[in-house]
PDB file of N, CA and C in Angstrom:
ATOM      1  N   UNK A   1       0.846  -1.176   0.000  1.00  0.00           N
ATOM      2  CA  UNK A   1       0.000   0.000   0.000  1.00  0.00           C
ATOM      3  C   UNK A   1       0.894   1.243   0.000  1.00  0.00           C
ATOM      4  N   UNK A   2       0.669   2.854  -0.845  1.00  0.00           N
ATOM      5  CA  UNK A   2       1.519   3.357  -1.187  1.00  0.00           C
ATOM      6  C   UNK A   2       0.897   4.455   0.499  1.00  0.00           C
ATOM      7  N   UNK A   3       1.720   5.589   0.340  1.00  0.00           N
ATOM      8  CA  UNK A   3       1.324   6.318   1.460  1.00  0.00           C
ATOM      9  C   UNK A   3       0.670   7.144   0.916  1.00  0.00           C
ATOM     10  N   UNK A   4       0.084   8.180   2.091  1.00  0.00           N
ATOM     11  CA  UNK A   4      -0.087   8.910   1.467  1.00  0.00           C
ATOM     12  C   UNK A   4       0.502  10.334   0.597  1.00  0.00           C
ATOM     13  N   UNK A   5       1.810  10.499   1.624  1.00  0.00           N
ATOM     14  CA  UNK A   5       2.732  11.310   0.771  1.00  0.00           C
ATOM     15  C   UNK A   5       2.998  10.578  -0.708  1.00  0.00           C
ATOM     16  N   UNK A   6       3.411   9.604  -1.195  1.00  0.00           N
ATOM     17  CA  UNK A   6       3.648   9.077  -2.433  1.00  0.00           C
ATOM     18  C   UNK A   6       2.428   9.343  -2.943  1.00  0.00           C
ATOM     19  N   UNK A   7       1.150   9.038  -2.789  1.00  0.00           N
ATOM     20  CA  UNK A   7       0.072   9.304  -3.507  1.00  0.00           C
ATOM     21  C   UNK A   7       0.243  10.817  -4.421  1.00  0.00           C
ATOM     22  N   UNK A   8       0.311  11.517  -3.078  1.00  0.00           N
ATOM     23  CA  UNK A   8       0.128  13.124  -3.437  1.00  0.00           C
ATOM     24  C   UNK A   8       1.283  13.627  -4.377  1.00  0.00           C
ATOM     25  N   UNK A   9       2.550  13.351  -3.912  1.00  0.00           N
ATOM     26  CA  UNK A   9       3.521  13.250  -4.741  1.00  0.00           C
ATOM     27  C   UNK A   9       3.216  12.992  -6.277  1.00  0.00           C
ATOM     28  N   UNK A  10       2.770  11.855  -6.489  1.00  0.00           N
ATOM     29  CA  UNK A  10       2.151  11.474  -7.618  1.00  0.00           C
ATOM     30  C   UNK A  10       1.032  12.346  -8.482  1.00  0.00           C
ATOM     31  N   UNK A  11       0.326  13.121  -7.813  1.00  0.00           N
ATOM     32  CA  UNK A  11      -0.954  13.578  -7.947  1.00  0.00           C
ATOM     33  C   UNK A  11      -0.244  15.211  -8.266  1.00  0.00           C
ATOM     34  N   UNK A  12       1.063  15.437  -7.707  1.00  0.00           N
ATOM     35  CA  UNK A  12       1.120  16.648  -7.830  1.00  0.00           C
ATOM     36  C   UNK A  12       2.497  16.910  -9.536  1.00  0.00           C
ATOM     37  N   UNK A  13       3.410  15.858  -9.532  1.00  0.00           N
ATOM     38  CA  UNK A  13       3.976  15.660 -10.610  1.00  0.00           C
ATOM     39  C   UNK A  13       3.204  15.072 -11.731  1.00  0.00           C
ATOM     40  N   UNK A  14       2.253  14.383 -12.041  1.00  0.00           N
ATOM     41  CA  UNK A  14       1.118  14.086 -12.895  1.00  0.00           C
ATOM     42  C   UNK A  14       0.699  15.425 -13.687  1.00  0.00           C
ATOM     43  N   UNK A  15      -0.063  15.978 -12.511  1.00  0.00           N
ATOM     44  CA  UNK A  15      -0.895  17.786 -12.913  1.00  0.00           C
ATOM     45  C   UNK A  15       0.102  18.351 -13.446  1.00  0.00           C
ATOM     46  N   UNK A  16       1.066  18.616 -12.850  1.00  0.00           N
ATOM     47  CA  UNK A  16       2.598  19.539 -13.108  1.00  0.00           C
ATOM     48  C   UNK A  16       2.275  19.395 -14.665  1.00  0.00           C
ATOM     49  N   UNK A  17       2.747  18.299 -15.281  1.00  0.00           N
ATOM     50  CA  UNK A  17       2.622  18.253 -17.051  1.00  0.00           C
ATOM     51  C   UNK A  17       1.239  18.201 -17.455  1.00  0.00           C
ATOM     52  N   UNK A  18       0.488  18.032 -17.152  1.00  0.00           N
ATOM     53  CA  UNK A  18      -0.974  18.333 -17.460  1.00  0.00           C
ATOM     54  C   UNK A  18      -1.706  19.934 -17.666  1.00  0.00           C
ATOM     55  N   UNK A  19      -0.701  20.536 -16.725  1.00  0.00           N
ATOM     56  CA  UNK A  19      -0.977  22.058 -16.302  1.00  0.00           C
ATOM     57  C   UNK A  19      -0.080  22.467 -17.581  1.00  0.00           C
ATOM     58  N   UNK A  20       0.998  22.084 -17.826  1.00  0.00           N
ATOM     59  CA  UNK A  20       1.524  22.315 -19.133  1.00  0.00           C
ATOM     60  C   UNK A  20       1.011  22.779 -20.264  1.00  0.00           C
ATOM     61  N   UNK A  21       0.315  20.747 -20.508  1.00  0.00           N
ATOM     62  CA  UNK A  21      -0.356  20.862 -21.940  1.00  0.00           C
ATOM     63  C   UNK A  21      -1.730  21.493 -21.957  1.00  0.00           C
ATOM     64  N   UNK A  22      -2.279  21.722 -20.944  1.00  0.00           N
ATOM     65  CA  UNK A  22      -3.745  22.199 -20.727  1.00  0.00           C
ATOM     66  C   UNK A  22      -3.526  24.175 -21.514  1.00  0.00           C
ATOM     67  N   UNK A  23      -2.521  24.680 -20.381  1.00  0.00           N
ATOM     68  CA  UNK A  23      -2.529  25.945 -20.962  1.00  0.00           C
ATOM     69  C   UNK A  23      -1.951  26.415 -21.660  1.00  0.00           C
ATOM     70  N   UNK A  24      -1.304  25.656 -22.779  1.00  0.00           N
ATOM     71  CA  UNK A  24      -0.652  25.790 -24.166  1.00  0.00           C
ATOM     72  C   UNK A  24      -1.996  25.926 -24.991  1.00  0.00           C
ATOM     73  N   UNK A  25      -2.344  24.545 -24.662  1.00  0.00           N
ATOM     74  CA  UNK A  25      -3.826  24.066 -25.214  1.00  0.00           C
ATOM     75  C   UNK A  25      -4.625  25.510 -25.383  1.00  0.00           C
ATOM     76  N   UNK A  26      -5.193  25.818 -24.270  1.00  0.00           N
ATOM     77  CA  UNK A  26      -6.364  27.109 -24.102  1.00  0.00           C
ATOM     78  C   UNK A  26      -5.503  28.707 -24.877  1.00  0.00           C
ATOM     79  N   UNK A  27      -4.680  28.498 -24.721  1.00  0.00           N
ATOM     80  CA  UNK A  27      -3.902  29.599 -24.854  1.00  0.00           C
ATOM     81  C   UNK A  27      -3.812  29.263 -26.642  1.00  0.00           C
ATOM     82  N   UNK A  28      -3.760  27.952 -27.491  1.00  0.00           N
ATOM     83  CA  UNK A  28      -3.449  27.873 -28.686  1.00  0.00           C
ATOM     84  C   UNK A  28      -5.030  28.451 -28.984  1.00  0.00           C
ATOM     85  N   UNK A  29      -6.025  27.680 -28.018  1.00  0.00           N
ATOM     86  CA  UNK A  29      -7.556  28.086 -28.990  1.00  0.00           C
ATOM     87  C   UNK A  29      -7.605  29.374 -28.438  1.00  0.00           C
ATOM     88  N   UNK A  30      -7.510  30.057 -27.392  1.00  0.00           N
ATOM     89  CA  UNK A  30      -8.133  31.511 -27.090  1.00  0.00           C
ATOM     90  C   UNK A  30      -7.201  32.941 -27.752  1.00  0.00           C
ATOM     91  N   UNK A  31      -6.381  32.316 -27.968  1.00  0.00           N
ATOM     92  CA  UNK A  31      -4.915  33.084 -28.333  1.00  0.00           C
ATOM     93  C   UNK A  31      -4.236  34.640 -27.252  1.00  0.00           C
ATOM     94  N   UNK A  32      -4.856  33.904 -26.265  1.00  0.00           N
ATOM     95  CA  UNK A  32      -4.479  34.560 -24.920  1.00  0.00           C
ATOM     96  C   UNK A  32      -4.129  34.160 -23.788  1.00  0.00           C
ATOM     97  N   UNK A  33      -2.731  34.285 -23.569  1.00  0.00           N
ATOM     98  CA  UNK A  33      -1.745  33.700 -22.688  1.00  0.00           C
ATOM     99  C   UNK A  33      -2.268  33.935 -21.056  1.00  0.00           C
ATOM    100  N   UNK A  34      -3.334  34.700 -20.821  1.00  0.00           N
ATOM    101  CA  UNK A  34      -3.387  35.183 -19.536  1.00  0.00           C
ATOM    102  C   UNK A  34      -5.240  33.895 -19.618  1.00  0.00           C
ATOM    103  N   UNK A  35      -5.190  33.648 -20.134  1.00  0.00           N
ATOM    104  CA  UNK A  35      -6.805  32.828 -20.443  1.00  0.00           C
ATOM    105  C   UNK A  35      -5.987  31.464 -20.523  1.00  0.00           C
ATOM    106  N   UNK A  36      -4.852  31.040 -20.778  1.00  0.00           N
ATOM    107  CA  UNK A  36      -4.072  29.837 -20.960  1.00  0.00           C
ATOM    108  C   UNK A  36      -3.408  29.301 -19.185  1.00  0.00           C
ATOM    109  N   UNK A  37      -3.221  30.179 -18.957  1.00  0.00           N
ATOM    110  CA  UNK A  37      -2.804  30.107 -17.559  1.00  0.00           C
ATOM    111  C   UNK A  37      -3.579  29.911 -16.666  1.00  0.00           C
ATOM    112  N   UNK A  38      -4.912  30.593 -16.909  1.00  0.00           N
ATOM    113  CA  UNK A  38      -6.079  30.712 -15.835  1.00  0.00           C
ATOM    114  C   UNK A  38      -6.450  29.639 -16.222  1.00  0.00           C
ATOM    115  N   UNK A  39      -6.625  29.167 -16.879  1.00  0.00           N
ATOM    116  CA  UNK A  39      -7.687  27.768 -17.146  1.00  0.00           C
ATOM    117  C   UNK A  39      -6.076  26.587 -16.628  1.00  0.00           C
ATOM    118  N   UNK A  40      -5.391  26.639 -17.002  1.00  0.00           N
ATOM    119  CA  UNK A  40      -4.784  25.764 -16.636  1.00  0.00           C
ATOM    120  C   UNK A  40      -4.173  25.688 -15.595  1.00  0.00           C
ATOM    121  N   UNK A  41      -4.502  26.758 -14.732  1.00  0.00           N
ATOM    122  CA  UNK A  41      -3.936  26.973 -13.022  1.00  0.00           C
ATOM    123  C   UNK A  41      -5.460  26.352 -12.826  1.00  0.00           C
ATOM    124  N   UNK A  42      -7.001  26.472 -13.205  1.00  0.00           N
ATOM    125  CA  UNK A  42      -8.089  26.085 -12.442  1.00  0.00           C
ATOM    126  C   UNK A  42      -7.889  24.212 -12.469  1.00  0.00           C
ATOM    127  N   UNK A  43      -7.799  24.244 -14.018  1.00  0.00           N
ATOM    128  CA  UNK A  43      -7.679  22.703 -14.045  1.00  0.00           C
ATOM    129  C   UNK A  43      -6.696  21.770 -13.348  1.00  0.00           C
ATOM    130  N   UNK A  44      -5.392  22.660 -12.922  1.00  0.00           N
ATOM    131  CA  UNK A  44      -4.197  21.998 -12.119  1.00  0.00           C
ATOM    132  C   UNK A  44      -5.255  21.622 -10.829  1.00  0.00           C
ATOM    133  N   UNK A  45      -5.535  22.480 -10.263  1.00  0.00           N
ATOM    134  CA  UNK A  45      -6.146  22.479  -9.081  1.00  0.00           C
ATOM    135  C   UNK A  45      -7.733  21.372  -8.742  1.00  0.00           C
ATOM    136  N   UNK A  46      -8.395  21.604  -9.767  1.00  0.00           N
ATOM    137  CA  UNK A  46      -9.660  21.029  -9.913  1.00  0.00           C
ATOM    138  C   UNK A  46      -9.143  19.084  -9.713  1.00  0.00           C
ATOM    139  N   UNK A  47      -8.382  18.810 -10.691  1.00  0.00           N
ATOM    140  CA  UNK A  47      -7.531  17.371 -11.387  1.00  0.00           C
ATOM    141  C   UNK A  47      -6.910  16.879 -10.542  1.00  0.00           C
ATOM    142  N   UNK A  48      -6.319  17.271  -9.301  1.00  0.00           N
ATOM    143  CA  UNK A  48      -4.801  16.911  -8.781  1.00  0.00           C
ATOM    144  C   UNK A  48      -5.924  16.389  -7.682  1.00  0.00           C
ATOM    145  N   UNK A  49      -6.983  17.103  -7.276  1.00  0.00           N
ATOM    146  CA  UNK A  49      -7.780  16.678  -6.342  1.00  0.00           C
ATOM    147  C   UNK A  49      -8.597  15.088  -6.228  1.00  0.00           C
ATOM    148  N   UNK A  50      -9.017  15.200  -7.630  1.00  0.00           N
ATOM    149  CA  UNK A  50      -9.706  14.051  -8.437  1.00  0.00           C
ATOM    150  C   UNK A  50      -8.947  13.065  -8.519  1.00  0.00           C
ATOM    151  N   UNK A  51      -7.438  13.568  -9.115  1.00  0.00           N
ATOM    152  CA  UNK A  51      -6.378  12.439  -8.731  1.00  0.00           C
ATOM    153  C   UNK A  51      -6.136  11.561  -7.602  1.00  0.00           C
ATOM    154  N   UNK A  52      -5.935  12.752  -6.833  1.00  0.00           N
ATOM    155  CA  UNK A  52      -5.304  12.066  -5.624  1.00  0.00           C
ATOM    156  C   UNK A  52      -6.812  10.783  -4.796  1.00  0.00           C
ATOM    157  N   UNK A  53      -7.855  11.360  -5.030  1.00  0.00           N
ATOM    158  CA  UNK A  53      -9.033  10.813  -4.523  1.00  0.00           C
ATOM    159  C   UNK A  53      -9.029   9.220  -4.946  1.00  0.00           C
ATOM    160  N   UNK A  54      -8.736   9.103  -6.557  1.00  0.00           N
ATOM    161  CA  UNK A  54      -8.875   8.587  -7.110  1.00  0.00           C
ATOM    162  C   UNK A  54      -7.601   7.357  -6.420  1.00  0.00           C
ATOM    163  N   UNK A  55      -6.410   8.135  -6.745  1.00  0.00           N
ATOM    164  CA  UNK A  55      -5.533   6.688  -6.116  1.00  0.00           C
ATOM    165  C   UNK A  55      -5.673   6.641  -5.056  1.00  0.00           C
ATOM    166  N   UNK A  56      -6.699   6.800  -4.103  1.00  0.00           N
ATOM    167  CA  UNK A  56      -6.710   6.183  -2.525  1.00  0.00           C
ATOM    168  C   UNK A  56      -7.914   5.293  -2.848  1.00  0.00           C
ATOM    169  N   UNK A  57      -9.065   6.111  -3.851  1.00  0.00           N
ATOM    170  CA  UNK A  57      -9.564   4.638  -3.744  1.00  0.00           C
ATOM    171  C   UNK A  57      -9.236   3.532  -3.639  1.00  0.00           C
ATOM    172  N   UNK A  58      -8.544   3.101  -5.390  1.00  0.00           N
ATOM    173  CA  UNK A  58      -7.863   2.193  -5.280  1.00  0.00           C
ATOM    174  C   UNK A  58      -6.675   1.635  -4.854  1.00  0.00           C
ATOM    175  N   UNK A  59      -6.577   1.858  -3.823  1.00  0.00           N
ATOM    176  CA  UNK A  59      -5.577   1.446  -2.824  1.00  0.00           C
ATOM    177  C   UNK A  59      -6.458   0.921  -2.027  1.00  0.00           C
ATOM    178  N   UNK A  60      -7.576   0.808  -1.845  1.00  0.00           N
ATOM    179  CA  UNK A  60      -8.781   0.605  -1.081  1.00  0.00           C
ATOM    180  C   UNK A  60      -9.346  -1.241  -1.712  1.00  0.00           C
ATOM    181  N   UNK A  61      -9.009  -0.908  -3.089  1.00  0.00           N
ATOM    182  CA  UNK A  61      -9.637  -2.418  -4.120  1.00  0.00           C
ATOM    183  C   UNK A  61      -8.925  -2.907  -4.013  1.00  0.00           C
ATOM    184  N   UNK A  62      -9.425  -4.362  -3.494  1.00  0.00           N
ATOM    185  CA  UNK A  62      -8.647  -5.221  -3.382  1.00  0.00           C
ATOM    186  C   UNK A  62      -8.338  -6.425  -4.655  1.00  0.00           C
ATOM    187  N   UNK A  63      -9.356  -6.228  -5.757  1.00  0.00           N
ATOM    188  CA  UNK A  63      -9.695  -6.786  -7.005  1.00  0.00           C
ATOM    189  C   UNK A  63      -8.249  -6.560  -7.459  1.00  0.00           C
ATOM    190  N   UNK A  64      -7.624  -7.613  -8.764  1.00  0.00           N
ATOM    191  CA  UNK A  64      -6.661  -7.660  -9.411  1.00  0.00           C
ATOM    192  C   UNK A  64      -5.452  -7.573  -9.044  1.00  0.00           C
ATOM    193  N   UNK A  65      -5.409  -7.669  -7.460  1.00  0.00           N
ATOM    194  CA  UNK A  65      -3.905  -8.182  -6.804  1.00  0.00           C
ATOM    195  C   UNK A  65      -4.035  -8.901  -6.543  1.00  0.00           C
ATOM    196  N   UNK A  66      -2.074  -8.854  -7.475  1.00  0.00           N
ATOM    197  CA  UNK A  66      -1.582 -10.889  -7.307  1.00  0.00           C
ATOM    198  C   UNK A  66      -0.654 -10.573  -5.660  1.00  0.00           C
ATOM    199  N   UNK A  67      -1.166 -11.760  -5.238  1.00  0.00           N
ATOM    200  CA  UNK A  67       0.345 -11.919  -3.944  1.00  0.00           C
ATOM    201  C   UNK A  67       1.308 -12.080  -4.900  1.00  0.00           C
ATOM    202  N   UNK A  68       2.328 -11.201  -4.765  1.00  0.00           N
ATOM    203  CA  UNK A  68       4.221 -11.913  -5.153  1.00  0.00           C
ATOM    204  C   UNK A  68       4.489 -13.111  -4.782  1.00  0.00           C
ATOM    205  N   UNK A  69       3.937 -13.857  -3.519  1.00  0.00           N
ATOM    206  CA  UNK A  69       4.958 -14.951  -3.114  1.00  0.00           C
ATOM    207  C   UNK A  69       4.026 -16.051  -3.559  1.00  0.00           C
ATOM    208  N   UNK A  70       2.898 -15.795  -4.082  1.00  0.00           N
ATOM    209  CA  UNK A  70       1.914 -16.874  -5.078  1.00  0.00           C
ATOM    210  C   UNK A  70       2.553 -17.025  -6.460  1.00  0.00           C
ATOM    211  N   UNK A  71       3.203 -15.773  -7.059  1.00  0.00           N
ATOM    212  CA  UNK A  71       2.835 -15.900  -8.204  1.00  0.00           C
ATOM    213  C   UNK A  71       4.417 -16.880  -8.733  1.00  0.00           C
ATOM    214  N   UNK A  72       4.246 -17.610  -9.744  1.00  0.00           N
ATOM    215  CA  UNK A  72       5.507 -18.581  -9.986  1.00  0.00           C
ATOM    216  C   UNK A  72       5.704 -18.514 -11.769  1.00  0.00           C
ATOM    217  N   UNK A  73       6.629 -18.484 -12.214  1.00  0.00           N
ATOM    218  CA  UNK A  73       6.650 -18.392 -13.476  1.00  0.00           C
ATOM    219  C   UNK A  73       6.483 -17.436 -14.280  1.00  0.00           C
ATOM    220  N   UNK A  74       5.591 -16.238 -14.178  1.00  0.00           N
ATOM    221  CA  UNK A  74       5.285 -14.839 -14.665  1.00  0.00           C
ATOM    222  C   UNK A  74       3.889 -15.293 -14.261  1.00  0.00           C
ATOM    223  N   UNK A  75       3.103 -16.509 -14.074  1.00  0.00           N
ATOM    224  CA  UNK A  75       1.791 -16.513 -13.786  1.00  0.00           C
ATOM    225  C   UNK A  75       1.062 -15.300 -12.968  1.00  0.00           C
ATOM    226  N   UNK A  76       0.010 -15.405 -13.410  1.00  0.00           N
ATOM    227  CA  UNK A  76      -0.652 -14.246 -12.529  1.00  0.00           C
ATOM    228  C   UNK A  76      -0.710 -12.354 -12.665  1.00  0.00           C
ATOM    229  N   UNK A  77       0.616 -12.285 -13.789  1.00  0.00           N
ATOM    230  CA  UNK A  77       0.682 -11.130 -14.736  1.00  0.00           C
ATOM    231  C   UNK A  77      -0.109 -10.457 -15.341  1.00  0.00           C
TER     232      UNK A  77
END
């Protein structure tokens, strides 16, 4: 099970390049750099949340984990 610092960690380097391509993105269709930023500072923020929610769920499912010390051969891959 990961922690929760690694989660967030995760959740916050993920957005990092997302926040990237998002306000290149808005900024290519609006052709305004201050409308590229804003949308992609809301969406950093909105996403990273959803993220992080998201990998605690599943850290929560217990569906589709193999034990390591079951698995023999690559079985269970």
């Amino acid at each position: 099970m990961e922690s929760h610092k690694r989660s967030l960690v995760k959740s916050v380097s993920w957005r990092f390049f997302g926040l990237i391509f998002t306000a290149v993105t808005a900024w290519l269709v609006t052709g305004s750099v201050k409308a590229g930023l804003v949308i992609g500072g809301i969406d950093f923020v909105m996403k990273i949340g959803t993220f992080y929610a998201h990998e605690r769920f599943w850290q929560r499912v217990r569906w589709g984990l193999v034990d390591p010390t079951a698995v023999k051969d690559g079985e269970g891959i």
